[in-house]
C-alpha atoms as a PDB file:
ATOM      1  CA  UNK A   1       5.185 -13.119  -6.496  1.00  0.00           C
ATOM      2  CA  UNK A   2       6.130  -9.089  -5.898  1.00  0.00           C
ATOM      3  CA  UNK A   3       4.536  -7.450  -3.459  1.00  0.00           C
ATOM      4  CA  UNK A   4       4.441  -4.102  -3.723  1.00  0.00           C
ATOM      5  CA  UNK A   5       2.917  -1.985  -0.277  1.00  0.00           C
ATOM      6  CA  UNK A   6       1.871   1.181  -0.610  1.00  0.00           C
ATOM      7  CA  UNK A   7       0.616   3.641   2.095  1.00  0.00           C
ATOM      8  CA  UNK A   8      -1.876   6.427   1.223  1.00  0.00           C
ATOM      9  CA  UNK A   9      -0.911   9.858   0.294  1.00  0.00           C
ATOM     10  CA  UNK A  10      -0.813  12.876   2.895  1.00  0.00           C
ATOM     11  CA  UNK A  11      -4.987  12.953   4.366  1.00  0.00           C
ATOM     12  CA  UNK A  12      -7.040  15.615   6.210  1.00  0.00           C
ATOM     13  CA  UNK A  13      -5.854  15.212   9.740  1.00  0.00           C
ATOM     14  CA  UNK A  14      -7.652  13.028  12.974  1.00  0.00           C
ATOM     15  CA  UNK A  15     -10.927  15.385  14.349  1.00  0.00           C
ATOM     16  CA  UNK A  16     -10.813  17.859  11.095  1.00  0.00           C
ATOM     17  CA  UNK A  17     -13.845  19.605  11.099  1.00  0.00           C
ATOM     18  CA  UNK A  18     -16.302  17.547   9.007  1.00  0.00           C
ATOM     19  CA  UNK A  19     -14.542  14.504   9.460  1.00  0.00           C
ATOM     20  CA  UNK A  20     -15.711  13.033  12.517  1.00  0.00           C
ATOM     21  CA  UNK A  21     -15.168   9.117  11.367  1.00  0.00           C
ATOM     22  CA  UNK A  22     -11.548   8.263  10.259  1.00  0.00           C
ATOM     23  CA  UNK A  23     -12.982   6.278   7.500  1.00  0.00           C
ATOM     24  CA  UNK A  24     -14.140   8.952   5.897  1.00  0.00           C
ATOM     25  CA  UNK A  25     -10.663  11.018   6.312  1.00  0.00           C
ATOM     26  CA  UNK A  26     -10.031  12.570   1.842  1.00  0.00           C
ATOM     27  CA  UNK A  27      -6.557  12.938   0.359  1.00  0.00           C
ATOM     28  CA  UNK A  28      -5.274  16.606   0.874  1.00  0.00           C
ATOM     29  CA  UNK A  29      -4.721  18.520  -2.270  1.00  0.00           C
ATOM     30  CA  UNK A  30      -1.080  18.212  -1.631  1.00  0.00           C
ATOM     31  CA  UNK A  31      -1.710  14.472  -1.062  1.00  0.00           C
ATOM     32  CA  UNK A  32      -2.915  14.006  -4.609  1.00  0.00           C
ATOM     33  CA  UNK A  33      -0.290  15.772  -6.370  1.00  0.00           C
ATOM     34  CA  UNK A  34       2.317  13.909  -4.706  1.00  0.00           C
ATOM     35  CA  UNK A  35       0.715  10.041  -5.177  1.00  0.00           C
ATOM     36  CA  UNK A  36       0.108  11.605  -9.258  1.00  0.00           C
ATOM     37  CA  UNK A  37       3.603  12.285  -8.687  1.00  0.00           C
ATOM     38  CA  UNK A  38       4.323   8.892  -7.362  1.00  0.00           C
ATOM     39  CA  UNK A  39       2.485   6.974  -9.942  1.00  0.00           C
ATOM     40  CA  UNK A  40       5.020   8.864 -12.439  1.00  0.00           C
ATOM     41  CA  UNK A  41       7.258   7.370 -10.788  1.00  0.00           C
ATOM     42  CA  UNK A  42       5.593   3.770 -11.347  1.00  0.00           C
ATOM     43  CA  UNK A  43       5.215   4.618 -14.598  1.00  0.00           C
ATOM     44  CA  UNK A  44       9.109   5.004 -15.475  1.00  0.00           C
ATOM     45  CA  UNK A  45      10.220   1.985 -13.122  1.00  0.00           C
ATOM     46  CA  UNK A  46       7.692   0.169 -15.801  1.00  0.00           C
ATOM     47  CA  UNK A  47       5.472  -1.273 -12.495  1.00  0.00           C
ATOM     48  CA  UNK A  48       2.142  -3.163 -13.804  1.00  0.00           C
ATOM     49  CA  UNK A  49      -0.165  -5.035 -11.325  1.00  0.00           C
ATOM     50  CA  UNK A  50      -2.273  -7.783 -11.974  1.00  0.00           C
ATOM     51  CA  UNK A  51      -4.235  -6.867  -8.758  1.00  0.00           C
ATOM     52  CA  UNK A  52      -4.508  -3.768  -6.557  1.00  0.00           C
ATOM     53  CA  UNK A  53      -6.124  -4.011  -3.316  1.00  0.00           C
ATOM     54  CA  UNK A  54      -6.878  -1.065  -0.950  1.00  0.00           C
ATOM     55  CA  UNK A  55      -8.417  -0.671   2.256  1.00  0.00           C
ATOM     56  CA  UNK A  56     -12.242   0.545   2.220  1.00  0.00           C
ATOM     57  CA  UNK A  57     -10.772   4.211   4.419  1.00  0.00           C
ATOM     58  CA  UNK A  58     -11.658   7.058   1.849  1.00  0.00           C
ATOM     59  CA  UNK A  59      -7.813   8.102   1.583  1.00  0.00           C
ATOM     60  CA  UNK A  60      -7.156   4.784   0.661  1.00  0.00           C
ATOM     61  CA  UNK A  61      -9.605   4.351  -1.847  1.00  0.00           C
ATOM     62  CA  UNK A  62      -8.305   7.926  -3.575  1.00  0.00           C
ATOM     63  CA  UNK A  63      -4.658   6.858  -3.202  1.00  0.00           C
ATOM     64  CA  UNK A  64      -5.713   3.383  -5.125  1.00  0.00           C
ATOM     65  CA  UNK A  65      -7.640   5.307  -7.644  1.00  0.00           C
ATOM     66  CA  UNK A  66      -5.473   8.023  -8.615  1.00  0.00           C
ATOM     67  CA  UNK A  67      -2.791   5.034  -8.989  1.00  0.00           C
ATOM     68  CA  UNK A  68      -4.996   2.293 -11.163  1.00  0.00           C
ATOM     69  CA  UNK A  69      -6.054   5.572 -13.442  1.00  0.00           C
ATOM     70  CA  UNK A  70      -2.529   6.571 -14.175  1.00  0.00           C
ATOM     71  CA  UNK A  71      -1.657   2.731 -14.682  1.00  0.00           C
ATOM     72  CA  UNK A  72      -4.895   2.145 -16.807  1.00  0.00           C
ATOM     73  CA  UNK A  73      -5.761  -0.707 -14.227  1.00  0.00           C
ATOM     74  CA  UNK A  74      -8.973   0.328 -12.749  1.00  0.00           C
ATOM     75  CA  UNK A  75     -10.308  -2.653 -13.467  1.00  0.00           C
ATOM     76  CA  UNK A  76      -7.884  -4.832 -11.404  1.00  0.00           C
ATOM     77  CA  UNK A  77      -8.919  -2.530  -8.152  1.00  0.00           C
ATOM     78  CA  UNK A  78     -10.439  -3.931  -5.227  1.00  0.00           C
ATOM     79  CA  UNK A  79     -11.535  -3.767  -1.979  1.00  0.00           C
ATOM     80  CA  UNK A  80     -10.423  -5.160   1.124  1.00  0.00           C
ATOM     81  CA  UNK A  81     -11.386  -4.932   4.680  1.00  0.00           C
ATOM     82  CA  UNK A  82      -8.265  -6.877   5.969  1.00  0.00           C
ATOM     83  CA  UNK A  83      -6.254  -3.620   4.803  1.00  0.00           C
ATOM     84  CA  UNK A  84      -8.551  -1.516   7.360  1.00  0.00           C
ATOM     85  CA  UNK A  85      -6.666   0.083  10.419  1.00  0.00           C
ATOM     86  CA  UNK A  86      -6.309  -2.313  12.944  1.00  0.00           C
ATOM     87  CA  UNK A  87      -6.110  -5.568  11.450  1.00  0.00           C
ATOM     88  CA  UNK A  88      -3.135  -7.816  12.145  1.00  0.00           C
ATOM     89  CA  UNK A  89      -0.793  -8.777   9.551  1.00  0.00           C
ATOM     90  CA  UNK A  90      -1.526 -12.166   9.835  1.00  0.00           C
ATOM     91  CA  UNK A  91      -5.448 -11.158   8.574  1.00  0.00           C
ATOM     92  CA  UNK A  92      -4.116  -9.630   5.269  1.00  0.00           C
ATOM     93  CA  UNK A  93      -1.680 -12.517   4.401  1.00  0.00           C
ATOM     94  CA  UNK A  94      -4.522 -14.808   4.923  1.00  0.00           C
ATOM     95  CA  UNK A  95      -6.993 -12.519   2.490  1.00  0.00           C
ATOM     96  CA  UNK A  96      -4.190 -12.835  -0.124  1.00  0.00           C
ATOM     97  CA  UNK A  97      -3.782 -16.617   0.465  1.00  0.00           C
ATOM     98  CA  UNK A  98      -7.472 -16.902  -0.632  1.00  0.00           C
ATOM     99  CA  UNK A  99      -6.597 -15.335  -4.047  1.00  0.00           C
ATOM    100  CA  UNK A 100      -5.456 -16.568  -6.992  1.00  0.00           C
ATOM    101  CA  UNK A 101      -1.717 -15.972  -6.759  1.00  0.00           C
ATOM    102  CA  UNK A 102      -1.375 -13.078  -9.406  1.00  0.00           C
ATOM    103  CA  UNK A 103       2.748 -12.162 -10.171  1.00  0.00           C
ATOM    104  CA  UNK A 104       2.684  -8.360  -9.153  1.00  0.00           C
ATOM    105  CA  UNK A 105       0.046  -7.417  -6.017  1.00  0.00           C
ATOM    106  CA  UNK A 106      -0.196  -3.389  -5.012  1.00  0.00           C
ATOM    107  CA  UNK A 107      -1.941  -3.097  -1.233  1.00  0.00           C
ATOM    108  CA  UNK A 108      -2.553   0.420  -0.012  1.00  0.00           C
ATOM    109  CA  UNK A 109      -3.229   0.802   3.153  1.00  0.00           C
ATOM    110  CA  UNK A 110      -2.442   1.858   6.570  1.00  0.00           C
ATOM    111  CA  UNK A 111       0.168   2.342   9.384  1.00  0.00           C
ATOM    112  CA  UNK A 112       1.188   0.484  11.494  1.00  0.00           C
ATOM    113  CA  UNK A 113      -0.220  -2.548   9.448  1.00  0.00           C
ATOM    114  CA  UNK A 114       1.734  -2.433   6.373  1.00  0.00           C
ATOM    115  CA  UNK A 115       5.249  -1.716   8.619  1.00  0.00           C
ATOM    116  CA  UNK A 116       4.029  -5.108  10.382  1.00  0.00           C
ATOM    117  CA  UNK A 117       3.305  -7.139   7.659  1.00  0.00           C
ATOM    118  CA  UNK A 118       6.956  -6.259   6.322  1.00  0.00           C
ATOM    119  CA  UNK A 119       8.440  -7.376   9.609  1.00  0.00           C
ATOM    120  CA  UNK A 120       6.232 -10.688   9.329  1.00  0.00           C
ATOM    121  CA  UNK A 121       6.718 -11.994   5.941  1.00  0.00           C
ATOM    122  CA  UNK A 122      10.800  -9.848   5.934  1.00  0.00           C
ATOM    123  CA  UNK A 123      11.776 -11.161   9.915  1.00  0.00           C
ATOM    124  CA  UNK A 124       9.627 -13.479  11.082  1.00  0.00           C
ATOM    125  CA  UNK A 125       8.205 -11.482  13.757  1.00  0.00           C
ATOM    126  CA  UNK A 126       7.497  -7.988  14.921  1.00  0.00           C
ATOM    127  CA  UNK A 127      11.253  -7.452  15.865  1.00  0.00           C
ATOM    128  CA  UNK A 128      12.013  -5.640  11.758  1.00  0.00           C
ATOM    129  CA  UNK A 129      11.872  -1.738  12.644  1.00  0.00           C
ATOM    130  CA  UNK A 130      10.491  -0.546   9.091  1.00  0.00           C
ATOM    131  CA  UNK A 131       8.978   3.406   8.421  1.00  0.00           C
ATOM    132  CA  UNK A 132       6.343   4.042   6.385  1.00  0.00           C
ATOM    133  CA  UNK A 133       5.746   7.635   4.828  1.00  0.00           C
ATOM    134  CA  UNK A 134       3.128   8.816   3.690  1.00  0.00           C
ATOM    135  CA  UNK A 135       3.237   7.878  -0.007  1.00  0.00           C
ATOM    136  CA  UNK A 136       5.867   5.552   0.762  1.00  0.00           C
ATOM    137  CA  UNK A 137       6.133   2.154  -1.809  1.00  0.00           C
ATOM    138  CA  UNK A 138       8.059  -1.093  -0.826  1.00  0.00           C
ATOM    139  CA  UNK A 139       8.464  -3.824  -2.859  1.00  0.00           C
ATOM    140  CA  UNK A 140       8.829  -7.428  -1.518  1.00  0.00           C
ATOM    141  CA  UNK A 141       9.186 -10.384  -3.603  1.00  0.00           C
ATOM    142  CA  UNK A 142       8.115 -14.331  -2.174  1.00  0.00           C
ATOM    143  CA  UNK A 143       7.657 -17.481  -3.416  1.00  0.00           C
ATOM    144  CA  UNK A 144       4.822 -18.058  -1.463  1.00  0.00           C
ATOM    145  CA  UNK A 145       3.097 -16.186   1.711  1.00  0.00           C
ATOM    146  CA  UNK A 146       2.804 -17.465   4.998  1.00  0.00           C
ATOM    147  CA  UNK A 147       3.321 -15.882   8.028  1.00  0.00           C
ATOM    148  CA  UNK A 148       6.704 -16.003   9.161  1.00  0.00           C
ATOM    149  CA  UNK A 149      10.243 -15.296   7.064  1.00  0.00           C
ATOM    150  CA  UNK A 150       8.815 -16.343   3.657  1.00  0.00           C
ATOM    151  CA  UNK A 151       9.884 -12.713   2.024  1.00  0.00           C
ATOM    152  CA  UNK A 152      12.999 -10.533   0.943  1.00  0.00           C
ATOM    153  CA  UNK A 153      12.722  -6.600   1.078  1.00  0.00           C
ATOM    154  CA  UNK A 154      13.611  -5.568  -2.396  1.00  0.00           C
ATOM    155  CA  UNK A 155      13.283  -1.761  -1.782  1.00  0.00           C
ATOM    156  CA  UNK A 156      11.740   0.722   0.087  1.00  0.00           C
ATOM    157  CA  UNK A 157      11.145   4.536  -1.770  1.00  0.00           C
ATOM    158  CA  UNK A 158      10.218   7.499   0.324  1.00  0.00           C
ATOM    159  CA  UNK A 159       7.765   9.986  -1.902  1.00  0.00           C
ATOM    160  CA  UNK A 160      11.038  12.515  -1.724  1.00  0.00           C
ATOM    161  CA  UNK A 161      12.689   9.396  -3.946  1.00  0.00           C
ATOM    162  CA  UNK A 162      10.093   8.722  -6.082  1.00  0.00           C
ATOM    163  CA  UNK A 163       9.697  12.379  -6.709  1.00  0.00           C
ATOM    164  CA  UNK A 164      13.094  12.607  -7.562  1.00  0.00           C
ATOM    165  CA  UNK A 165      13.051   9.868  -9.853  1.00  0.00           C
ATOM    166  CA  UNK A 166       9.502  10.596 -11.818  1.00  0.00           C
END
């Protein structure tokens, strides 16, 4: 399996005006033009998924969106509360467990989980200092998930690489 971990694009900053949940936190202008970039980007490194899961947050959701459209996968996009802020690693390698084991998986989601569930399935532990941009994409590649050093880091792409190579 490839697992490929994406983090949402550039969002209207914590207490904006108007945006008094963090749920409901949009994609900045600049955010979307940089993940359209991105998914460029996916297009050239010829990246397909048979499943894209995002967290419910509203950046999220855009971020997956914009993504699936340009990849002509909307239908493979779902939902998934185990991507929210604030769940522990261990949560979203269980919620893939329960799937079917597609070949190529895209997450979008959140820091500090998706650093942590690198370190988990990479390390074995929280110990694996990994960064996360904005618009960052990692790809990981197991056998099988479990939590624990099941998992080898492939690559990690800043948006400044993957705008460089769209």
């Amino acid at each position: 399996m490839n697992l490929f971990l994406l983090r949402h694009g550039l969002a209207v900053e914590p207490g904006a005006a108007g945006y008094g949940k963090d749920a409901d936190r949009p994609l900045t202008p600049k955010g979307e033009r940089k993940l359209r970039r991105a998914a460029e980007t996916m297009k050239a490194l010829d990246l397909s998924f048979d499943l894209i899961l995002s967290s419910p947050y509203l950046r999220a959701r855009q971020t997956a969106a914009i993504l699936a459209k340009a990849l002509n996968a909307q239908e493979r996009l779902e939902l998934s509360g185990s991507l929210a802020p604030g769940n522990a690693a261990r949560t979203i390698i269980e919620c893939l467990r329960r799937l079917p084991m597609p070949d190529n998986v895209l997450l979008v989601g959140h820091e500090p989980g998706l650093s942590q569930l690198i370190a988990l399935l990479v390390a074995g532990d929280s110990g694996l200092s990994v960064s996360m941009k904005k618009g960052g994409l990692c790809k990981l590649s197991a056998e099988s998930l479990k939590p624990g050093r099941c998992a080898t880091l492939e690559w990690l792409l800043t948006p400044k690489q993957m705008a460089l190579m769209a």
